[in-house]
Protein backbone atom coordinates (compact mmCIF):
# COMPACT_ATOMS: atom_id res chain seq x y z
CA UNK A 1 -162.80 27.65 134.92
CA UNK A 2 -163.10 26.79 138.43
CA UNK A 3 -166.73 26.67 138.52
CA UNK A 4 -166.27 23.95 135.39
CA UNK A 5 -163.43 21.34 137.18
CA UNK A 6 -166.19 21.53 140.61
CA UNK A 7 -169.05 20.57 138.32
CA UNK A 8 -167.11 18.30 136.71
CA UNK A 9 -165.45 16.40 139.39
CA UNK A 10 -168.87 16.08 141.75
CA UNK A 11 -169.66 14.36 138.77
CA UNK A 12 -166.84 11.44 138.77
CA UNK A 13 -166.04 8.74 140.88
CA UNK A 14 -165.35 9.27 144.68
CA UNK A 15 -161.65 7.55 143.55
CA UNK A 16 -161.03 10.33 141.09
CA UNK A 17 -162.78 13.08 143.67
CA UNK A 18 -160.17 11.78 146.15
CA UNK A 19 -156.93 11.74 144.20
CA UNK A 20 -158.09 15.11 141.66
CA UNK A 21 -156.54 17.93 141.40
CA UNK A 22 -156.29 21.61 139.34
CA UNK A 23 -153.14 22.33 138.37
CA UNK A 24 -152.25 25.92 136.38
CA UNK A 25 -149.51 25.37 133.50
CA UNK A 26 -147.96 27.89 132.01
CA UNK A 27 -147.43 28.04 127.95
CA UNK A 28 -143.94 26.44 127.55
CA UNK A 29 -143.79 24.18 130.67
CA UNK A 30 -143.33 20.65 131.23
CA UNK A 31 -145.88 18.59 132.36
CA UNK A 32 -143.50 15.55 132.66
CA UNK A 33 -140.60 14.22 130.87
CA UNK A 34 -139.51 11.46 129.10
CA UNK A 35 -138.40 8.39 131.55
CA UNK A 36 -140.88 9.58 134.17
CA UNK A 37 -142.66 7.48 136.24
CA UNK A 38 -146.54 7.05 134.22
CA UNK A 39 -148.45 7.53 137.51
CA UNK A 40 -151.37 10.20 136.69
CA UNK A 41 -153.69 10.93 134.00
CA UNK A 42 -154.74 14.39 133.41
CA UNK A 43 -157.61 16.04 131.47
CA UNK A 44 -157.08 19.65 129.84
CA UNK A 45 -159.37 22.05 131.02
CA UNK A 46 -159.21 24.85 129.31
CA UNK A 47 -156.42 25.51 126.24
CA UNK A 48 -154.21 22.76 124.82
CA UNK A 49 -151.49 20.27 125.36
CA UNK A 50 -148.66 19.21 122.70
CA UNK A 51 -147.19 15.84 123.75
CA UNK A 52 -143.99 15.99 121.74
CA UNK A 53 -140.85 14.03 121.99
CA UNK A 54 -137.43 14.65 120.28
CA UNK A 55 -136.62 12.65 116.77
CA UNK A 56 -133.12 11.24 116.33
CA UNK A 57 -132.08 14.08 114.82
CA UNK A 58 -132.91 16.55 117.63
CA UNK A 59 -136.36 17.71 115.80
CA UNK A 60 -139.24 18.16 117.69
CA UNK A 61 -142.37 16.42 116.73
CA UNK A 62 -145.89 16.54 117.71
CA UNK A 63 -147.19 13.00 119.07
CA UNK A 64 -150.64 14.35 120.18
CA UNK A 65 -152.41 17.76 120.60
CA UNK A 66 -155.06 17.58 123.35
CA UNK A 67 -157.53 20.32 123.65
CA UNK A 68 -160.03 21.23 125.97
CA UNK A 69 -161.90 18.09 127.35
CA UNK A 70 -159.36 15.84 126.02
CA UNK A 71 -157.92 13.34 127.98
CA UNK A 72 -153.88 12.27 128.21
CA UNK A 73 -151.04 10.39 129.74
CA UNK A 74 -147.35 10.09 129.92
CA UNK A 75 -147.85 6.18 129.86
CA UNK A 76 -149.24 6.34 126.56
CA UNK A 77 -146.90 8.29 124.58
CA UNK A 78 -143.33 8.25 126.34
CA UNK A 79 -142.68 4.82 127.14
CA UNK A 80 -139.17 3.48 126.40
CA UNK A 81 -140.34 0.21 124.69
């Protein structure tokens, strides 16, 4: 996979070269939370990424499932407005 993110980010802007970076989550672990400052995009790699938030009644649910070249944000999805 490493081979992949190098090819892809010689490919991008030099803004995005500069400020990139891999980062290695684990199934299960937060990314960022709800109320978090919005201040990075990322871009799945390899696997998936559930965006979910908690209903009213304490339920889980699903907002967005982003697989492998799929872009997301917290700014999107977990604003309080």
């Amino acid at each position: 996979m490493t081979e992949d993110w190098q090819n892809w980010i010689a490919q991008s802007p030099d803004e995005l070269q500069l400020a990139a970076r891999l980062m290695d989550i684990s199934k299960g672990q937060r990314i960022f939370h709800f109320g978090d400052q919005a201040d990075a995009v990322y871009r799945v790699m390899n696997g998936e990424v559930c965006l979910t938030r908690l209903s009213p009644d304490g339920t889980e649910v699903v907002l967005y499932r982003a697989r492998e070249g799929d872009f997301f944000a917290e700014a999107s999805l977990f604003c309080s407005h």
